[in-house]
Structures are given as structure tokens and as C-alpha cells.
N, C-alpha and C. Protein backbone atom coordinates (compact mmCIF):
# COMPACT_ATOMS: atom_id res chain seq x y z
N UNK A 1 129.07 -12.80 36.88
CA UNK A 1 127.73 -13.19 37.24
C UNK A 1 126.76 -12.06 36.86
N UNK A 2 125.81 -12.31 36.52
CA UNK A 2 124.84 -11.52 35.70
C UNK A 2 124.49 -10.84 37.39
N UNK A 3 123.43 -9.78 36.70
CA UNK A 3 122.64 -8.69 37.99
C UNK A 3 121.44 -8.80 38.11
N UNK A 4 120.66 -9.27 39.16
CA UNK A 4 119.41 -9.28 39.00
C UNK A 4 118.85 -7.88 39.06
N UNK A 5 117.64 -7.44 38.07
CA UNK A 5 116.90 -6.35 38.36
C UNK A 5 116.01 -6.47 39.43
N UNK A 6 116.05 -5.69 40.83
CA UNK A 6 114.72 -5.42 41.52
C UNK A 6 113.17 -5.11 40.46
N UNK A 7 113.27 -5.72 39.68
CA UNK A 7 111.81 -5.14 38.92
C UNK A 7 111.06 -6.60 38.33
N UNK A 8 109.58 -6.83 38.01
CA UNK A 8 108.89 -7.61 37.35
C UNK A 8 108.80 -7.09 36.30
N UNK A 9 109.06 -7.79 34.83
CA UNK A 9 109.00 -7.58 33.57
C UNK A 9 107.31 -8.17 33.20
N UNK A 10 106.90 -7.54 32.74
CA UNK A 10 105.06 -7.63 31.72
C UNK A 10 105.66 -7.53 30.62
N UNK A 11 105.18 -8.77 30.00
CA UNK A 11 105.71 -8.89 28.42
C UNK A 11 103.55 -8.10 27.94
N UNK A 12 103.49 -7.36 27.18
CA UNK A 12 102.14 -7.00 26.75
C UNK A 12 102.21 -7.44 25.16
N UNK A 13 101.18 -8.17 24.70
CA UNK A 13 101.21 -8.26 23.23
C UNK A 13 99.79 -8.32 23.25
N UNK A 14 99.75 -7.37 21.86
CA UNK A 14 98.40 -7.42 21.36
C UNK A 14 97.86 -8.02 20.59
N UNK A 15 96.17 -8.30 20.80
CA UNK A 15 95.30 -8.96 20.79
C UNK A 15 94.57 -8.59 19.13
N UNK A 16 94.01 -9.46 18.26
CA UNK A 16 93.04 -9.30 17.47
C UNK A 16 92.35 -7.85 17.87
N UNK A 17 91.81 -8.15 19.61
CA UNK A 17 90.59 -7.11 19.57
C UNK A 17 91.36 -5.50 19.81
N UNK A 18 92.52 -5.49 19.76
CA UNK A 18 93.87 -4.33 19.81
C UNK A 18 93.36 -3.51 18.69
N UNK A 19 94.07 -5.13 17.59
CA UNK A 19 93.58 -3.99 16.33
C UNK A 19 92.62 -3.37 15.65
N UNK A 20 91.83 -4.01 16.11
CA UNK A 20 90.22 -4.14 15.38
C UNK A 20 90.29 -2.51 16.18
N UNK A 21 90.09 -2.00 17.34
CA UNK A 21 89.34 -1.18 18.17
C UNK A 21 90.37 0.09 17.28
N UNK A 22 91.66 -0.43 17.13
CA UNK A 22 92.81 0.84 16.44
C UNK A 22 92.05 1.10 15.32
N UNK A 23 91.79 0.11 14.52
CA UNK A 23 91.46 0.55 13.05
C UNK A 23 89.93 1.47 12.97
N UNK A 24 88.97 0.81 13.98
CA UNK A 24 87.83 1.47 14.43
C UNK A 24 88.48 3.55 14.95
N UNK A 25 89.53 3.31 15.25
CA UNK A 25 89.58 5.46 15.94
C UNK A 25 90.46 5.49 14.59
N UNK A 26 91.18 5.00 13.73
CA UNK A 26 91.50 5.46 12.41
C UNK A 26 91.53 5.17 11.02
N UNK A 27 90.23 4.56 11.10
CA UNK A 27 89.63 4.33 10.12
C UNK A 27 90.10 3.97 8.87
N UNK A 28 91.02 2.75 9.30
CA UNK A 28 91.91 1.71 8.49
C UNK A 28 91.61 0.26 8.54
N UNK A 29 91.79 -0.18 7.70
CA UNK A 29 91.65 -1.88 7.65
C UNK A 29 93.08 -2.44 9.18
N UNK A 30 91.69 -3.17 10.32
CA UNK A 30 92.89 -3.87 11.26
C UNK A 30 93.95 -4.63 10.69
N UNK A 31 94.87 -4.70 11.44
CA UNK A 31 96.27 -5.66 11.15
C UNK A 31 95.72 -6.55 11.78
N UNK A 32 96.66 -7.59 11.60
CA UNK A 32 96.46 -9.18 11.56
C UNK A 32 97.10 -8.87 13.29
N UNK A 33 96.76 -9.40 14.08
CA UNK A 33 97.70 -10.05 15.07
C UNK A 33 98.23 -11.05 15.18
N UNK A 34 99.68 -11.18 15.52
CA UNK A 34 100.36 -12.99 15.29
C UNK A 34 100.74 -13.22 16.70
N UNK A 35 100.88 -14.92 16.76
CA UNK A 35 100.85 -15.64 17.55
C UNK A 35 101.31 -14.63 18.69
N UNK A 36 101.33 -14.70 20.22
CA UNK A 36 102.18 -13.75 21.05
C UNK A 36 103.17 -14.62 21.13
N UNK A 37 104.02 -13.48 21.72
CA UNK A 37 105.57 -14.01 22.15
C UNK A 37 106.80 -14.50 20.70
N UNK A 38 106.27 -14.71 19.77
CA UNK A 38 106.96 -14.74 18.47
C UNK A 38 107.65 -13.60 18.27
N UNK A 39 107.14 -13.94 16.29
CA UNK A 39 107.72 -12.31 16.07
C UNK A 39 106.62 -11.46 15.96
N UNK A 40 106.59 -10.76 16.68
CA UNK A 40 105.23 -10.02 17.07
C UNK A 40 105.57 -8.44 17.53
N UNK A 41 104.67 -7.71 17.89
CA UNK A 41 104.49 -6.62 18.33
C UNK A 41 104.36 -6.10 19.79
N UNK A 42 105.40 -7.48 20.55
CA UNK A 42 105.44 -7.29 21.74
C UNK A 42 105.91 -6.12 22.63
N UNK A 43 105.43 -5.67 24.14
CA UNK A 43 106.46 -4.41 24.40
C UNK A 43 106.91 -4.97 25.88
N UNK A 44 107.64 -4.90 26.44
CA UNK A 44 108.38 -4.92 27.89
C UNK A 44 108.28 -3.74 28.72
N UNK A 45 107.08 -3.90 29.58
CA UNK A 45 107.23 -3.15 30.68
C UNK A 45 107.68 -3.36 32.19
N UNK A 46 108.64 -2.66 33.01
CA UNK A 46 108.95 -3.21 34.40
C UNK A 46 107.96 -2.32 35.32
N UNK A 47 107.70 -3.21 35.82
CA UNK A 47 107.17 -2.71 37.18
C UNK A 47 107.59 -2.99 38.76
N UNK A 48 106.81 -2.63 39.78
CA UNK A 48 107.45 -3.25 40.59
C UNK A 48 107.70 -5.10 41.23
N UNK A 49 108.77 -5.05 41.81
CA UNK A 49 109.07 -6.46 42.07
C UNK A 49 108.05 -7.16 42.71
N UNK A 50 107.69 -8.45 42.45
CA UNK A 50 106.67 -9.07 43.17
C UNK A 50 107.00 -10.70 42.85
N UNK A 51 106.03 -11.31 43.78
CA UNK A 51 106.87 -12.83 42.56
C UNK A 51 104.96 -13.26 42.34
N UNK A 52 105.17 -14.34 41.91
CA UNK A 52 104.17 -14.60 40.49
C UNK A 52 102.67 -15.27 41.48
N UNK A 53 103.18 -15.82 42.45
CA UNK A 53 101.88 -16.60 43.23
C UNK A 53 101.85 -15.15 44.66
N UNK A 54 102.13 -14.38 44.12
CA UNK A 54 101.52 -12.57 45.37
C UNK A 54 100.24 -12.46 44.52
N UNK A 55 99.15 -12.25 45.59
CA UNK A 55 98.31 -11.45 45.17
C UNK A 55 98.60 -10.16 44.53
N UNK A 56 99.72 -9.73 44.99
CA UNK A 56 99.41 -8.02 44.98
C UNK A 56 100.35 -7.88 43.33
N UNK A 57 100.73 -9.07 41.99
CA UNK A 57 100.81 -8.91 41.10
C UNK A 57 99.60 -7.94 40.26
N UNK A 58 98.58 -9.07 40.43
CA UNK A 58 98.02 -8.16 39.78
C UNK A 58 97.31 -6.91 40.20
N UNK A 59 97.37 -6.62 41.07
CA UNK A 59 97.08 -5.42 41.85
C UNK A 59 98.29 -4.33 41.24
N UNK A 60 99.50 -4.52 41.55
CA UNK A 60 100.32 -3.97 40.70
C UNK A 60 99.95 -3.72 39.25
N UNK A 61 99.69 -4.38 39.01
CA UNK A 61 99.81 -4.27 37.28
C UNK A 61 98.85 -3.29 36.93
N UNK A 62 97.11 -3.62 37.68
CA UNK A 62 96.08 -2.64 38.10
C UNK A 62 96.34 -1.23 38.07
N UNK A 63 97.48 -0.92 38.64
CA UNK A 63 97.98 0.72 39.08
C UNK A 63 98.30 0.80 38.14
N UNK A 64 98.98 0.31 37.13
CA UNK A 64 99.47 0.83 35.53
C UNK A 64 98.69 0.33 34.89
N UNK A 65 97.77 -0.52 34.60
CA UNK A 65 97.18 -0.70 33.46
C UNK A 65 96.68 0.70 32.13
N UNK A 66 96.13 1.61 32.56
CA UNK A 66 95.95 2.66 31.88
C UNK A 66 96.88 3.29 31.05
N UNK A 67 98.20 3.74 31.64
CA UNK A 67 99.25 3.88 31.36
C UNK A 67 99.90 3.20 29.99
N UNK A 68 100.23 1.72 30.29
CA UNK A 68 100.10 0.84 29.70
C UNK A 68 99.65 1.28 28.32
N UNK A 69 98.10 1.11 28.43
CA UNK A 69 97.66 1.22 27.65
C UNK A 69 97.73 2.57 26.57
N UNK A 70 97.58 3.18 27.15
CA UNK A 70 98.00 4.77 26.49
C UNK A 70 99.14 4.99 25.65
N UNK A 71 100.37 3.65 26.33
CA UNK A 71 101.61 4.38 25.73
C UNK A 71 101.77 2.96 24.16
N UNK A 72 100.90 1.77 24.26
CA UNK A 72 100.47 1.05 23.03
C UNK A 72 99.91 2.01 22.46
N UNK A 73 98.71 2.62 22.83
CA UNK A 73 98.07 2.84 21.49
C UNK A 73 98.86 4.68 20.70
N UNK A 74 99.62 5.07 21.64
CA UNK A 74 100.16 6.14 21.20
C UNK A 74 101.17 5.93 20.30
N UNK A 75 101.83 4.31 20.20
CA UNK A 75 102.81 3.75 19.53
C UNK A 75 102.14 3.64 17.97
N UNK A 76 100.65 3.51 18.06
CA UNK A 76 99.96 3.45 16.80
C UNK A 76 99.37 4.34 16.48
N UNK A 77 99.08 5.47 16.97
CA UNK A 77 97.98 6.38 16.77
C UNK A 77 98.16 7.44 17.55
N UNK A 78 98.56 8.60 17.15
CA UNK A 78 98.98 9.83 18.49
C UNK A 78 97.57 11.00 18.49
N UNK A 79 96.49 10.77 17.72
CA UNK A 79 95.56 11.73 17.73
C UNK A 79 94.61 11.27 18.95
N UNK A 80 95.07 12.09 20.31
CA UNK A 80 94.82 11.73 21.74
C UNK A 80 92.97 11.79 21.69
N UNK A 81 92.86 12.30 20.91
CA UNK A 81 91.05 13.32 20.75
C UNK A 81 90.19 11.75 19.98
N UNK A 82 90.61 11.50 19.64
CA UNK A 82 90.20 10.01 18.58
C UNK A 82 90.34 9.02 19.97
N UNK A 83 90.92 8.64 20.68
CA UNK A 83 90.99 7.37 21.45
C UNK A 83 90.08 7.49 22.66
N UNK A 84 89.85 6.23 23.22
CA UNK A 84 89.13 5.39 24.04
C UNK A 84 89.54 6.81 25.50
N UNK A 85 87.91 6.97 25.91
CA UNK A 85 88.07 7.98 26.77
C UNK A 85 87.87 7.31 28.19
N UNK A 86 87.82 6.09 28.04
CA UNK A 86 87.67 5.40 29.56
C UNK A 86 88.09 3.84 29.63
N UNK A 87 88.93 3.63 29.62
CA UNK A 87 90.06 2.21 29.71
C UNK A 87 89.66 1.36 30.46
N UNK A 88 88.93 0.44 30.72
CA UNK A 88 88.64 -0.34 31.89
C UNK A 88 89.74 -1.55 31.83
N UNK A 89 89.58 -2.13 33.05
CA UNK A 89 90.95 -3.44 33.16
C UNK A 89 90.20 -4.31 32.39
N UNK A 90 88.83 -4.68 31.74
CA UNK A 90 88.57 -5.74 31.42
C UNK A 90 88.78 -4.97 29.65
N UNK A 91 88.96 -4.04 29.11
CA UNK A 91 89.35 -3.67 28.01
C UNK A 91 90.59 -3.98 27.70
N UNK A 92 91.57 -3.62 29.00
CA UNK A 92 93.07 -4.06 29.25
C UNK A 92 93.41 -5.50 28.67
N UNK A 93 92.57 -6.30 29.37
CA UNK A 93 92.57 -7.94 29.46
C UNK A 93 91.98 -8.39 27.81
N UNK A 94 90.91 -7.74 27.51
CA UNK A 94 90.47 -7.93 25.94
C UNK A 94 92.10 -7.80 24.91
N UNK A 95 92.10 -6.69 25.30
CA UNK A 95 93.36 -6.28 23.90
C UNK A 95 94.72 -6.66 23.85
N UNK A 96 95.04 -7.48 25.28
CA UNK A 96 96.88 -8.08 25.04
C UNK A 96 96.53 -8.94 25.97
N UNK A 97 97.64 -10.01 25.23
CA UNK A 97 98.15 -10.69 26.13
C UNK A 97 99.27 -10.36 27.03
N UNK A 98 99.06 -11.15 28.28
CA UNK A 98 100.12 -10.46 29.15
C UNK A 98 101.04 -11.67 29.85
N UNK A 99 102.01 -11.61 29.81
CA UNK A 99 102.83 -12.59 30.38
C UNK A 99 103.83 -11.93 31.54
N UNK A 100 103.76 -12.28 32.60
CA UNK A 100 104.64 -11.62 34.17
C UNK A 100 105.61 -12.52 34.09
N UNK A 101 106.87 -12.52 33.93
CA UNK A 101 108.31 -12.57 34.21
C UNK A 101 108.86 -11.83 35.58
N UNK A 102 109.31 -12.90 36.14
CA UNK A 102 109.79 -12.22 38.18
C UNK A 102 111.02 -12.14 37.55
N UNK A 103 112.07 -12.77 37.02
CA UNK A 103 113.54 -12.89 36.89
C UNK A 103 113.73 -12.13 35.89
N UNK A 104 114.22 -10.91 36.13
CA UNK A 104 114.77 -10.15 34.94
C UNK A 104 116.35 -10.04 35.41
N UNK A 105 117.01 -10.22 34.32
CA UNK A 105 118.62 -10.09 34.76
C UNK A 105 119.12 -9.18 33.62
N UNK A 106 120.20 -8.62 34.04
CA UNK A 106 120.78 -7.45 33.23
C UNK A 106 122.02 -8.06 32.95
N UNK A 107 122.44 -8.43 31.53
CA UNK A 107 123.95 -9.06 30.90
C UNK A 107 124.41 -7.73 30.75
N UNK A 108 124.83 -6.69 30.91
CA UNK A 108 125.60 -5.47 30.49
C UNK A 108 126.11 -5.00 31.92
N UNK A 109 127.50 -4.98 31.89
CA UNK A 109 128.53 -4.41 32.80
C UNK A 109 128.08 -2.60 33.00
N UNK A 110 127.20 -1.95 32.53
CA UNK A 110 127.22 -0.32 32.29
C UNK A 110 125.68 -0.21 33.28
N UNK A 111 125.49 1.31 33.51
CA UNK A 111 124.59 1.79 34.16
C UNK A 111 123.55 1.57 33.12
N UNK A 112 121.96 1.83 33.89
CA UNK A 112 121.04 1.88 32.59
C UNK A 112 120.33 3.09 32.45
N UNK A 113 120.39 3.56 31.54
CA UNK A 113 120.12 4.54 30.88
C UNK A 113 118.53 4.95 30.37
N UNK A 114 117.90 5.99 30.90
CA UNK A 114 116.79 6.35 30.42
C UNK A 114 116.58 7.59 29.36
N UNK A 115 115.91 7.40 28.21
CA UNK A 115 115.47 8.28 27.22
C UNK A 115 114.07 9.24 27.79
């Protein structure tokens, strides 16, 4: 029998206005963004457990949003001096889509391992 994780999975995929704002701090032609949830440029973040009709989801998510965000655009762009010096949640909400997953289950018999 599989293991449930104590954690909520945030699927984050980015938005048109992702790239547009990337290409704006490095002064490159934006990438295309494709459909979310495809084959895309999605990332998986856990946070804490909650289920989907709690208020306090997105309140959760609230406490990391910044974070979040920091560790996308560092995935594209590491010149910290060039990026967005004040993140608001409605910038958050502009640049990905976000999809909350309550059921995360772990298929692997082994401990999990952090890098």
C-alpha cells in the first residue's frame, strides 16, 4: 500500500506574463509559454497539509509565495541585482498558474532524501 505524504503539493506553472517580465530583467526575446500541466515548465512544491475547501490554503501558500517565486526565477536568471525588488501576491497570481493537490502519495519503499 502506497504512503500518504503529510504535505499539500502546488503544482506552479508559468504564465505568458512569467516570461515576458524574465525577458524584460535579461534582455532576451520571451519564451512562448505552453498549455499548463502538459509538457511544460512545471515545478512541484510541498507545503503544509491542508485540504482544498480550508481557508487557511491559501493563506498557506501566502507564507511562501515569495520564496516560490525567487526560487522560479533563479531557475532562469541568477543575477539577484536585475530582479523584481518587491513580489506582491497579485504578481504571484499574474505569472503561474497554480494548481493545489491534497493527496500526495509516495510509490518508493526508501526514505526521502534532500539535496
Amino acid at each position: 500500500m502506497l504512503k500518504i505524504l503529510n504535505r499539500t503539493a502546488v503544482i506552479i506553472t508559468p504564465k505568458q506574463a512569467f516570461y515576458d517580465m524574465l525577458a524584460g530583467i535579461m534582455g532576451e526575446e520571451a519564451e512562448q509559454a505552453s498549455a499548463p500541466y502538459t509538457d511544460d515548465e512545471s515545478t512541484v512544491y510541498l507545503i503544509e497539509e491542508t485540504d482544498l475547501d480550508e481557508p487557511a490554503t491559501k493563506e498557506r501558500l501566502k507564507s511562501c509565495y515569495i520564496e516560490i517565486c525567487r526560487e522560479e526565477i533563479n531557475g532562469w536568471f541568477t543575477d539577484q541585482s536585475k530582479w523584481p525588488t518587491h513580489i506582491t501576491w497579485k504578481d504571484f497570481t499574474t505569472w503561474f498558474h497554480i494548481s493545489i493537490q491534497t493527496m500526495v502519495f509516495d510509490t518508493l519503499d526508501e526514505d526521502i532524501e534532500y539535496e
